[in-house]
Protein backbone atom coordinates (compact mmCIF):
# COMPACT_ATOMS: atom_id res chain seq x y z
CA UNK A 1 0.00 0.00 0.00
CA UNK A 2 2.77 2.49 -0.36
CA UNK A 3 2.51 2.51 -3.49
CA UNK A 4 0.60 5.73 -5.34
CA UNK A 5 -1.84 4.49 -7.86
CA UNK A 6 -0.59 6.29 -10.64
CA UNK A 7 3.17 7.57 -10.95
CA UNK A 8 3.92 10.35 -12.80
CA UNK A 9 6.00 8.96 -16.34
CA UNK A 10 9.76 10.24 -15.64
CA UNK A 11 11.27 11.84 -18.59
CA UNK A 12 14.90 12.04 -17.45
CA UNK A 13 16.14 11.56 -20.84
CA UNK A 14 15.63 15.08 -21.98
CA UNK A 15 18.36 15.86 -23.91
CA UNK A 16 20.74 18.94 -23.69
CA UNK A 17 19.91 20.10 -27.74
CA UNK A 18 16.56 19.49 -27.05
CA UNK A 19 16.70 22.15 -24.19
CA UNK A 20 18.21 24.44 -26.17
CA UNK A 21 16.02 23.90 -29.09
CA UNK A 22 13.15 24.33 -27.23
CA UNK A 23 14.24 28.05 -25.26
CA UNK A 24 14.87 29.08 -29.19
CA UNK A 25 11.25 28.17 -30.26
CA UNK A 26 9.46 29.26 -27.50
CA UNK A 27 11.62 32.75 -27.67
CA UNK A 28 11.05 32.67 -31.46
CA UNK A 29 7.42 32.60 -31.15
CA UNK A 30 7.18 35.76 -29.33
CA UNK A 31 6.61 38.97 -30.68
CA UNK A 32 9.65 41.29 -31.33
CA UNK A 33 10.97 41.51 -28.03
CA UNK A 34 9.18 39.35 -26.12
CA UNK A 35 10.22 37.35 -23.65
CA UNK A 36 9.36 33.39 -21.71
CA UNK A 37 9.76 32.04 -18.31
CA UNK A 38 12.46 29.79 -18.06
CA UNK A 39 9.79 27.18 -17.03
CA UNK A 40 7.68 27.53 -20.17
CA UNK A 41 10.97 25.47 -21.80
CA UNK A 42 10.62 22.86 -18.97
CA UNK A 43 6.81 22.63 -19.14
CA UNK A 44 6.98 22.00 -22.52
CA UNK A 45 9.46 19.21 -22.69
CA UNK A 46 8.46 17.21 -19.49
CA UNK A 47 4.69 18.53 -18.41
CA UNK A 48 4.96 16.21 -15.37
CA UNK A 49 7.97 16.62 -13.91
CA UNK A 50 9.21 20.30 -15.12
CA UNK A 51 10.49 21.05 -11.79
CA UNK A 52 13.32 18.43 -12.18
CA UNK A 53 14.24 20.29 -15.78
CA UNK A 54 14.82 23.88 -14.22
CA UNK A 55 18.30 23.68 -13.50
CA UNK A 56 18.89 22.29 -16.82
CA UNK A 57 17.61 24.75 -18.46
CA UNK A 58 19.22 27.28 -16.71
CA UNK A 59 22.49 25.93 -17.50
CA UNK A 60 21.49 25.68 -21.18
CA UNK A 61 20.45 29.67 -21.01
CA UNK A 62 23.78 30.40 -20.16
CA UNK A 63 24.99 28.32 -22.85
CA UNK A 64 22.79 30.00 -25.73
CA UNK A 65 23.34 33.50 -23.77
CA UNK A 66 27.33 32.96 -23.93
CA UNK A 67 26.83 32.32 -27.53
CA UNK A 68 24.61 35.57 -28.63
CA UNK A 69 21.56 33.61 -29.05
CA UNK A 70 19.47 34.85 -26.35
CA UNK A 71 19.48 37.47 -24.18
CA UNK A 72 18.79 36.65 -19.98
CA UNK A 73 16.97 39.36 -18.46
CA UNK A 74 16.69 40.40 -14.83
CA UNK A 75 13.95 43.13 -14.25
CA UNK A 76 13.48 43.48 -18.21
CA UNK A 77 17.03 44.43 -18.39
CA UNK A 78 20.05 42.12 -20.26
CA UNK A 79 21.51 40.41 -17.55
CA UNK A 80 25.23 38.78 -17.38
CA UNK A 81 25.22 35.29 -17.52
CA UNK A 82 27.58 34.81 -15.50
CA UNK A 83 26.35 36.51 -12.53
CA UNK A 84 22.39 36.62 -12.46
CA UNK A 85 20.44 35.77 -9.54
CA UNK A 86 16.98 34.99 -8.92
CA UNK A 87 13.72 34.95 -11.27
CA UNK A 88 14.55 35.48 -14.53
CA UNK A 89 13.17 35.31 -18.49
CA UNK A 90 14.63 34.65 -21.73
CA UNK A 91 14.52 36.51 -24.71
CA UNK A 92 16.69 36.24 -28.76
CA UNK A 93 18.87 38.41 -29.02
CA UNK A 94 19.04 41.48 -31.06
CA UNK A 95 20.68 40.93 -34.32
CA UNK A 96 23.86 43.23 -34.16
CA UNK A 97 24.43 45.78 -36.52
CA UNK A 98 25.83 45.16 -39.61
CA UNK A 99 29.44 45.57 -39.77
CA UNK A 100 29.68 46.63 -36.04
CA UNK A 101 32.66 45.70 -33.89
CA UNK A 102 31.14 42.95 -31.97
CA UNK A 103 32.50 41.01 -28.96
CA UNK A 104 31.88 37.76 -29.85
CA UNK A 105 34.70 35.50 -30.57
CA UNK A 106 33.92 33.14 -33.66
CA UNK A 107 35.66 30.07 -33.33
């Protein structure tokens, strides 16, 4: 009897690309500028158990944010990903300007 009737299914096998693909959909559905929870992304992949995903997908934010996909914002402001704390959402980033001096290292 200690046993629950019905067990949630476990999706542990969520992969790291699929993660990642799915912050870029969700933040390329938005409207110019919009943003998404970081939980939307979790939701998504593993409706059940989301809460389990979270800290994967904060660690693939930083990934996509290190790599000038997306932007992290604290308080609707870019934040460095790096260094944020606390709640947070996830936006694409701006396209630079063409021919601007950027700092991201190709490579």
């Amino acid at each position: 009897m200690s046993r629950p009737d019905q067990q949630p299914p476990k999706r542990r096998n969520v992969s790291d690309a699929a993660i990642e693909a799915e912050i870029l959909a969700l933040a390329g559905a938005c409207a110019a500028g919009g943003s998404i929870a970081p939980n939307d992304a979790a939701r998504a992949l593993a409706p059940e158990q989301w809460q389990a995903l979270m800290g994967r997908v904060r660690l693939a934010a930083v990934r996509l944010a290190k790599a000038g996909r997306i932007e992290i914002l604290r308080k609707g402001r870019p934040a460095d990903p790096e260094a944020f704390k606390g709640v947070y959402r996830l936006r694409l980033a701006a396209p630079s300007p063409a021919g601007a001096a950027g700092d991201r290292a190709d490579g």
